[in-house]
C-alpha atoms as a PDB file:
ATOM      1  CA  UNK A   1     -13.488  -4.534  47.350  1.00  0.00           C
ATOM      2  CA  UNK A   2     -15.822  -1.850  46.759  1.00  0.00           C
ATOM      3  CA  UNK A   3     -17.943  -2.963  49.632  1.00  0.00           C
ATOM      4  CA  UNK A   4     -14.999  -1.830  51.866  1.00  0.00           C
ATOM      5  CA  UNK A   5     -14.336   1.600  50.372  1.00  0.00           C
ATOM      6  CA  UNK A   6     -17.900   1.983  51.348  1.00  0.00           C
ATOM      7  CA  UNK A   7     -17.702   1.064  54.833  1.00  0.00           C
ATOM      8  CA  UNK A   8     -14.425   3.408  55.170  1.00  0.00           C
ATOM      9  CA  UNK A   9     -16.619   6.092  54.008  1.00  0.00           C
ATOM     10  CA  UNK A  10     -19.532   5.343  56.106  1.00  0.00           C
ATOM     11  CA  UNK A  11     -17.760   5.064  59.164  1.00  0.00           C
ATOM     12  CA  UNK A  12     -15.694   8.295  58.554  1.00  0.00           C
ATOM     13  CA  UNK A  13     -19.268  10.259  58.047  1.00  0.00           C
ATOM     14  CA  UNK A  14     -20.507   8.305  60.687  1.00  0.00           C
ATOM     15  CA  UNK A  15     -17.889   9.500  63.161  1.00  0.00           C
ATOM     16  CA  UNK A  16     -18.123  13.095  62.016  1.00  0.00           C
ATOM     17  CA  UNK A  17     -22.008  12.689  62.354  1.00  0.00           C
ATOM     18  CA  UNK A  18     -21.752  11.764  65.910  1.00  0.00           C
ATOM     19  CA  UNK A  19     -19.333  13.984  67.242  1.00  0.00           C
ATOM     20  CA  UNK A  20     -21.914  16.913  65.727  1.00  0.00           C
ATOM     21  CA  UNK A  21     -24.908  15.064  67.153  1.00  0.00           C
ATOM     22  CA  UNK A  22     -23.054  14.914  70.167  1.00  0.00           C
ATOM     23  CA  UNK A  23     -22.740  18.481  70.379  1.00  0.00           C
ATOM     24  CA  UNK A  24     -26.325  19.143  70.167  1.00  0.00           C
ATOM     25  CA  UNK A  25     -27.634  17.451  73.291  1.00  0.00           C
ATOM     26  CA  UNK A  26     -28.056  13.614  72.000  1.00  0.00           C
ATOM     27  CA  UNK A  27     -26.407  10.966  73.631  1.00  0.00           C
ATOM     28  CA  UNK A  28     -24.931   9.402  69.910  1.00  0.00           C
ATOM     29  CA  UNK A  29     -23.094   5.887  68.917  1.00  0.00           C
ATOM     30  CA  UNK A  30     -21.850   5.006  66.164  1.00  0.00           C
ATOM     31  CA  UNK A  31     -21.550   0.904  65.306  1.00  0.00           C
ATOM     32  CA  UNK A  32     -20.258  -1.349  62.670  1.00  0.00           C
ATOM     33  CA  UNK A  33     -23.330  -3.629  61.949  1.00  0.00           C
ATOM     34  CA  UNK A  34     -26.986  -4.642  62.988  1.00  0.00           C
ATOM     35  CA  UNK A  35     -26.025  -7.062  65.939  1.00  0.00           C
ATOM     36  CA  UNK A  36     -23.513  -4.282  67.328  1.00  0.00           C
ATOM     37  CA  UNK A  37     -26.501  -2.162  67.198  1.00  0.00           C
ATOM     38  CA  UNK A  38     -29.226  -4.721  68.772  1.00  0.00           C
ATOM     39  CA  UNK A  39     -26.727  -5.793  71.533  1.00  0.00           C
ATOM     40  CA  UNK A  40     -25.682  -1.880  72.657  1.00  0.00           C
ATOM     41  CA  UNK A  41     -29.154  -0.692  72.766  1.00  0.00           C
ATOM     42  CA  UNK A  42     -29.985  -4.047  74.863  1.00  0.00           C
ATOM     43  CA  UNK A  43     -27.512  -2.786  77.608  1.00  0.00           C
ATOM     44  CA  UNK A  44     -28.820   0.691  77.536  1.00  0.00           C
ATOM     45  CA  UNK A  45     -33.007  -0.534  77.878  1.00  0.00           C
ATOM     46  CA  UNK A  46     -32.082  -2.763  81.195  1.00  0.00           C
ATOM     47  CA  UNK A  47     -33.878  -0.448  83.893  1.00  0.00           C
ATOM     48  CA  UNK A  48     -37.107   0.288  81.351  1.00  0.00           C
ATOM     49  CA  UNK A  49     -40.184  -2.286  81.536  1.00  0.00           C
ATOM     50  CA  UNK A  50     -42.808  -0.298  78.845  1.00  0.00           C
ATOM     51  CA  UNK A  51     -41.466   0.217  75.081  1.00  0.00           C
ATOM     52  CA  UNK A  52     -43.180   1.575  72.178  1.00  0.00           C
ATOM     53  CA  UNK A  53     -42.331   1.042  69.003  1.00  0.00           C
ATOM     54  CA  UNK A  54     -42.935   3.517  65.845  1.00  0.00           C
ATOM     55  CA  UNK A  55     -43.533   2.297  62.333  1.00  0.00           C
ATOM     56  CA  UNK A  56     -39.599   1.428  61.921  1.00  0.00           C
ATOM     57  CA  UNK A  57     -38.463  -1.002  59.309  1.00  0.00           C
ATOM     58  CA  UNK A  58     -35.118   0.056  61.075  1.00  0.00           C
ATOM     59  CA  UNK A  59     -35.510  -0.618  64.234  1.00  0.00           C
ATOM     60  CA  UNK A  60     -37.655  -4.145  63.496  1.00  0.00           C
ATOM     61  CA  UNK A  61     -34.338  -5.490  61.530  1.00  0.00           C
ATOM     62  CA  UNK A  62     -32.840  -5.515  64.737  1.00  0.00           C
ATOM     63  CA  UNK A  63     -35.641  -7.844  66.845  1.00  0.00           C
ATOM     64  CA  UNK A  64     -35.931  -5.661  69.209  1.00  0.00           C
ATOM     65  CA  UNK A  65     -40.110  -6.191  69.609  1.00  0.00           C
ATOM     66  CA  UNK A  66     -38.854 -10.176  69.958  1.00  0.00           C
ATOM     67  CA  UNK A  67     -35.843  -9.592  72.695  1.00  0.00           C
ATOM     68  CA  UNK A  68     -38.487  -7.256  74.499  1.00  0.00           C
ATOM     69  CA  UNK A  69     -41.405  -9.409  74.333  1.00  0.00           C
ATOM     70  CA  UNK A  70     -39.241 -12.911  75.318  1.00  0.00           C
ATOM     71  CA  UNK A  71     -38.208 -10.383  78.651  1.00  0.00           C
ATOM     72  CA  UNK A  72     -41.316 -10.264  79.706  1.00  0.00           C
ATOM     73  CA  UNK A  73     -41.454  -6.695  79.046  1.00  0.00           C
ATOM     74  CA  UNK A  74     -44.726  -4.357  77.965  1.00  0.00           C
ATOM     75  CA  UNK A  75     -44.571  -4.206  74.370  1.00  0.00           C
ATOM     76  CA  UNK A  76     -46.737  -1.213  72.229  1.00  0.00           C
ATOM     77  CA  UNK A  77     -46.335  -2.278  68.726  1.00  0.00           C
ATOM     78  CA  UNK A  78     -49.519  -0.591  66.658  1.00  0.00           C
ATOM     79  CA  UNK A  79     -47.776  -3.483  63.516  1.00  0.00           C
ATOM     80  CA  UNK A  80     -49.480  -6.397  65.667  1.00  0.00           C
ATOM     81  CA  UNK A  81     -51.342  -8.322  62.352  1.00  0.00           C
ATOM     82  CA  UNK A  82     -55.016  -8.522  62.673  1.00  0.00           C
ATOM     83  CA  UNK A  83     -55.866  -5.347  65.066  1.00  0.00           C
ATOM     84  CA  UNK A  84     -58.786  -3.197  64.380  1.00  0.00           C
ATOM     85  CA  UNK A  85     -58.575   0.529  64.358  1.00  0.00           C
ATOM     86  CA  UNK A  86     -59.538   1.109  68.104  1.00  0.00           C
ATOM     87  CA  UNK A  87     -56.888  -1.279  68.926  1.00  0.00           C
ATOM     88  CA  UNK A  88     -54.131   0.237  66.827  1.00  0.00           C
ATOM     89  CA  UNK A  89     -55.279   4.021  68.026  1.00  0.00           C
ATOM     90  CA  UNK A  90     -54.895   2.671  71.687  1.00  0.00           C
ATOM     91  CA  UNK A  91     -51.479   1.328  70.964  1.00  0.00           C
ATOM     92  CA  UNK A  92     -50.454   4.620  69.170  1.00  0.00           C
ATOM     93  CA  UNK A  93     -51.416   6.640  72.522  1.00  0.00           C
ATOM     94  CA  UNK A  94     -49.893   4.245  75.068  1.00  0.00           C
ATOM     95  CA  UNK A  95     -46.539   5.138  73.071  1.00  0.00           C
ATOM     96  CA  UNK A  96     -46.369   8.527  74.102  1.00  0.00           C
ATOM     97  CA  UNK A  97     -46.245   7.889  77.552  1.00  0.00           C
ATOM     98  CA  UNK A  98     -44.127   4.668  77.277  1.00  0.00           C
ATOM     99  CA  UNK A  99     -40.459   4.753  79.372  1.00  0.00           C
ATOM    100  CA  UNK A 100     -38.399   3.877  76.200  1.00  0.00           C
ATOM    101  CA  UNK A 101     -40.050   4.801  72.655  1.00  0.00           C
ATOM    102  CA  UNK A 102     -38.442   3.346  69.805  1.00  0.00           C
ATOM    103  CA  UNK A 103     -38.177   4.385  66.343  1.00  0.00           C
ATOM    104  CA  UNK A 104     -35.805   5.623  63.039  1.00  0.00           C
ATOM    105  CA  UNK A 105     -35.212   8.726  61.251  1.00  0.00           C
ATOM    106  CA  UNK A 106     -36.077   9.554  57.813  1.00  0.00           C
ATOM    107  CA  UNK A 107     -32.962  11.716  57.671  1.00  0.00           C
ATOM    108  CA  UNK A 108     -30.121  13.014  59.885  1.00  0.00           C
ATOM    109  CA  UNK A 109     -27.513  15.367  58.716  1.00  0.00           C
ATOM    110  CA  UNK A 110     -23.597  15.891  59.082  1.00  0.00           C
ATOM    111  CA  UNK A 111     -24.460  18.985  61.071  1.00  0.00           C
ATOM    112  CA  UNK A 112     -25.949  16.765  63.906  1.00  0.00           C
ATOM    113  CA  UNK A 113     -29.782  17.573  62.675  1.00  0.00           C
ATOM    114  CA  UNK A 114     -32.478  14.504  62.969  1.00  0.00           C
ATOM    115  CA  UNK A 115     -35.771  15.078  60.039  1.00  0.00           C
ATOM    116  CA  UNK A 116     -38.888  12.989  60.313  1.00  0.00           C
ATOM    117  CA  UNK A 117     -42.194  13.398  58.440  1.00  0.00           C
ATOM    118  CA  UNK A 118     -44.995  12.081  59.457  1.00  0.00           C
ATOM    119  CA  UNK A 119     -49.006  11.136  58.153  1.00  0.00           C
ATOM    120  CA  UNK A 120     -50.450  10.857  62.074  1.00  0.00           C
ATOM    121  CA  UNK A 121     -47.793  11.953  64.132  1.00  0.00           C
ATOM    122  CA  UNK A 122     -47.693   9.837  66.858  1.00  0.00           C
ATOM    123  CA  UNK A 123     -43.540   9.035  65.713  1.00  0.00           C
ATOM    124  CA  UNK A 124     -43.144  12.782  65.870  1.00  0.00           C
ATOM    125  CA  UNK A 125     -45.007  13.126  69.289  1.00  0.00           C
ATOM    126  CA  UNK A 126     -43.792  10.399  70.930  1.00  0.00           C
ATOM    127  CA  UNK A 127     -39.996  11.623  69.898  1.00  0.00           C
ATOM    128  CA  UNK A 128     -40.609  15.399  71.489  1.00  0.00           C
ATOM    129  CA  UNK A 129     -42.198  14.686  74.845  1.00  0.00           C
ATOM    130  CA  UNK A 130     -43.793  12.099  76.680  1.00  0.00           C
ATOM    131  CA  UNK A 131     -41.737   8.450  77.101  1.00  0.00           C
ATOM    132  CA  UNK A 132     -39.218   8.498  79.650  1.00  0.00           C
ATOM    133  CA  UNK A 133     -36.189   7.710  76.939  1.00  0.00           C
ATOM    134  CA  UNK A 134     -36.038   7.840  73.001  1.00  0.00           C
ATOM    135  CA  UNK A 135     -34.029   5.940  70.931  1.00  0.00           C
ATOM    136  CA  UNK A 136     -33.206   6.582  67.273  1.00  0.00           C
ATOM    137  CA  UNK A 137     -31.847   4.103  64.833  1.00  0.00           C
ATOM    138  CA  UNK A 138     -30.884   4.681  61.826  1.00  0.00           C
ATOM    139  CA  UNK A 139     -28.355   3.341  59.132  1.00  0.00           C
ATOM    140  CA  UNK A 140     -25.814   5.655  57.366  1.00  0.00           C
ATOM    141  CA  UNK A 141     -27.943   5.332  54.132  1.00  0.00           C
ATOM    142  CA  UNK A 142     -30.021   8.443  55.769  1.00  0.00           C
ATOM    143  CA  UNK A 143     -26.931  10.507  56.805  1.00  0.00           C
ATOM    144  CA  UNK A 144     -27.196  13.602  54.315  1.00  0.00           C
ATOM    145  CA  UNK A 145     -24.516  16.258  54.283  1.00  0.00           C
ATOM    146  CA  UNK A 146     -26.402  19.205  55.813  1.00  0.00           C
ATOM    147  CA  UNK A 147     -30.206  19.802  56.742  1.00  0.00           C
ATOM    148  CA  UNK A 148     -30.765  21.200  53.646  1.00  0.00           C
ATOM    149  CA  UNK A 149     -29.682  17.786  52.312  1.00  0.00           C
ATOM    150  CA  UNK A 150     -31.708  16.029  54.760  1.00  0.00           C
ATOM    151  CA  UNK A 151     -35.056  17.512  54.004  1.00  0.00           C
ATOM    152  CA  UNK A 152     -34.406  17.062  50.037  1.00  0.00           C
ATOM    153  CA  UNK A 153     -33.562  12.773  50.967  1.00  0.00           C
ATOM    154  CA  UNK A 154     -37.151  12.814  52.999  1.00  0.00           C
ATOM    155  CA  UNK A 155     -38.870  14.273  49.489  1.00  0.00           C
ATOM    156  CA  UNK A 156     -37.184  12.119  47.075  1.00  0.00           C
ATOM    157  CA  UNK A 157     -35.998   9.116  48.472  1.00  0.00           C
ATOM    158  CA  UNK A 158     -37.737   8.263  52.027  1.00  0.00           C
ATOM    159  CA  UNK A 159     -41.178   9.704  51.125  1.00  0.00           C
ATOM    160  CA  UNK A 160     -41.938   7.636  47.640  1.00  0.00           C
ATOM    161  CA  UNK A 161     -40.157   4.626  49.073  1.00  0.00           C
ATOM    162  CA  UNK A 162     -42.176   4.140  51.827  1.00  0.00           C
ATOM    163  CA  UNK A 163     -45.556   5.368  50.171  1.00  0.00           C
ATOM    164  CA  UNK A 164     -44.920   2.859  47.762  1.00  0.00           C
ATOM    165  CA  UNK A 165     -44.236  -0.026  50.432  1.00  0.00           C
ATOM    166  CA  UNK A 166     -47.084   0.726  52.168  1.00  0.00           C
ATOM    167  CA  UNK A 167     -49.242   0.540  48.903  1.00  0.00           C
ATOM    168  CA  UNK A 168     -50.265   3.854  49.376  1.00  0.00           C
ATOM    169  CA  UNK A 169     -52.577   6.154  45.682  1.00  0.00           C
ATOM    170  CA  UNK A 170     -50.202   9.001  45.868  1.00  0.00           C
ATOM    171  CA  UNK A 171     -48.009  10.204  42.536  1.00  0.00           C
ATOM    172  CA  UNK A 172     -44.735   9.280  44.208  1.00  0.00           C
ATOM    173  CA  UNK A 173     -45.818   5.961  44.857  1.00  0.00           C
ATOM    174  CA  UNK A 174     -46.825   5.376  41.083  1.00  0.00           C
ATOM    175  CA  UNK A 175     -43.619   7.736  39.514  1.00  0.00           C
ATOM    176  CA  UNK A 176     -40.923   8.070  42.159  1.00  0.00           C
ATOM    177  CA  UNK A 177     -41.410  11.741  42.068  1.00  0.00           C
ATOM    178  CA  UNK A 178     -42.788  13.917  44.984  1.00  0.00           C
ATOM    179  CA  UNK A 179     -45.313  16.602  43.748  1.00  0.00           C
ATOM    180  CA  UNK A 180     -46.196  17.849  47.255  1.00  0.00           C
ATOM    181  CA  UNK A 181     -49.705  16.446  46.169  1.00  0.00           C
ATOM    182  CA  UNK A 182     -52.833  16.650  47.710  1.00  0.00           C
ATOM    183  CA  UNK A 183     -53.764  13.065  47.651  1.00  0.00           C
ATOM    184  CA  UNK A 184     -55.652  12.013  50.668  1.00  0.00           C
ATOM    185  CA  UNK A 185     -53.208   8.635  51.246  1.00  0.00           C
ATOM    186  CA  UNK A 186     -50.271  11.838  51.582  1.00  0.00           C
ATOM    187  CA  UNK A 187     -48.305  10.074  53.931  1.00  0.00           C
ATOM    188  CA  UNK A 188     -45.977  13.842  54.254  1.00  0.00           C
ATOM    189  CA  UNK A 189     -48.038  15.559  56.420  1.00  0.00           C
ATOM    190  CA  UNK A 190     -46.081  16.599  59.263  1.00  0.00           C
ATOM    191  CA  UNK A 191     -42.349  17.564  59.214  1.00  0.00           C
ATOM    192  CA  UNK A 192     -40.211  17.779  62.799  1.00  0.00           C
ATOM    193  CA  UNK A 193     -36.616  18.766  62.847  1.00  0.00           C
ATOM    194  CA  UNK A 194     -34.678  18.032  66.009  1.00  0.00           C
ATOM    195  CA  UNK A 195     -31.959  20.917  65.624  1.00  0.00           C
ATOM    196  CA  UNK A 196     -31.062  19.813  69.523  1.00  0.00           C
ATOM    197  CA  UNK A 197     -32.140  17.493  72.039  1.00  0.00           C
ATOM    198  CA  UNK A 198     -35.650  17.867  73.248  1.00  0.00           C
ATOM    199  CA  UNK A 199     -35.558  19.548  77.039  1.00  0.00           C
ATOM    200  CA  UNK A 200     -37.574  17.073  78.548  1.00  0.00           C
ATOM    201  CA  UNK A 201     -36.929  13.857  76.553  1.00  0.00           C
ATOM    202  CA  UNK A 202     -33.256  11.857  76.411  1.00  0.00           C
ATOM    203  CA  UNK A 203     -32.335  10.907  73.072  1.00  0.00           C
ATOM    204  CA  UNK A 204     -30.072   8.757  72.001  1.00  0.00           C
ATOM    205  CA  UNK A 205     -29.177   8.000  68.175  1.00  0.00           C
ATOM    206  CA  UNK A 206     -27.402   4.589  67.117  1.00  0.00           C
ATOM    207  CA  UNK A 207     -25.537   5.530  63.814  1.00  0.00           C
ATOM    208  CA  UNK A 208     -25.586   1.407  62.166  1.00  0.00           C
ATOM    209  CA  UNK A 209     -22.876   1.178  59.143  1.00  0.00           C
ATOM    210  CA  UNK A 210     -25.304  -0.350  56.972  1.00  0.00           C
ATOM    211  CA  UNK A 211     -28.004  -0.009  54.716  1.00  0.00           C
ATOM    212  CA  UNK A 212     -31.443   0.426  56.674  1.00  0.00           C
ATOM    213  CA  UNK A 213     -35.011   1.411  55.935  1.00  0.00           C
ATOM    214  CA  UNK A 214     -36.079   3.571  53.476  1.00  0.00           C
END
């Protein structure tokens, strides 16, 4: 039962979350689980024949990199096991000239904002300028109530959660607790807000009523 009186609520924020990203410039969906999600986003890539993929837990629960790749379609994916640095550095910069980048968000807002922090910034590059098409996914677990909100969930929930999955020495990794430290695994390094759709660069977001990422 409670399960349900979450879903109502997700899918009323969702809806309200759209309609404001909507306003902004960014061509936004809202859907009611994962494989909603995987097949819309299938009939929007049809024309595209590169893809890049940012570091995404997001985006991978939806086997997109496997649909692509069984296509017969170009396929930059810098998680490949068992490349060396050059390799994964190539990858990175064939991304940001890719015709359909792919990636989440570590927070978007009510207000129709989309927050991402990055260590390298090739996510952040890559979503600004350069690939032909962007598309964000993200589950309503990262919808915050205002921008304000949003940049607060990237410091205390995104940030330590995914320091700590990628096994990063930083204090929020070990305590849960940002300290805006100067550790030099800081995976925060670089914060972009999209307040409106980038000039040069269609966006789309796919709102997915579940729980995804970090």
């Amino acid at each position: 039962m409670q399960s349900s009186y979450q879903a109502w609520l997700w899918e009323q924020r969702g809806q309200r979350c759209v309609e404001n990203l909507k306003k902004n410039g960014f061509d936004a969906h809202w859907v009611a689980d994962a494989q909603a999600g995987t097949d819309l986003i299938l009939s929007m890539i049809e024309p595209y024949q590169s893809f890049g993929f940012g570091g995404s837990d997001s985006v991978r629960r939806l086997g997109l990199v496997e649909h692509l790749s069984a296509r017969g379609k170009t396929v930059f994916d810098h998680w490949q096991p068992n490349l060396s640095p050059k390799d994964t550095l190539a990858i990175r910069k064939s991304q940001l000239t890719c015709d359909c980048f792919f990636c989440s968000a570590n927070a978007i807002s009510l207000t129709g904002e989309i927050v991402n922090v990055d260590g390298a910034g090739n996510r952040t590059s890559a979503m600004a300028f350069g690939p032909c098409r962007v598309i964000i996914v993200a589950g309503m677990n990262k919808v915050a109530d205002d921008l304000a909100g949003a940049l607060q969930r990237v410091r205390q929930v995104a940030g330590p959660m995914r320091a700590k999955s990628l096994n990063m020495k930083t204090p929020c990794a070990e305590t849960g607790i940002c300290t805006d430290c100067h550790s030099p695994q800081r995976i925060c390094r670089i914060t972009t807000i999209l307040h409106r759709q980038p000039m040069l660069t269609p966006t789309s977001v796919v709102l997915i009523n579940e729980a995804l990422g970090f």
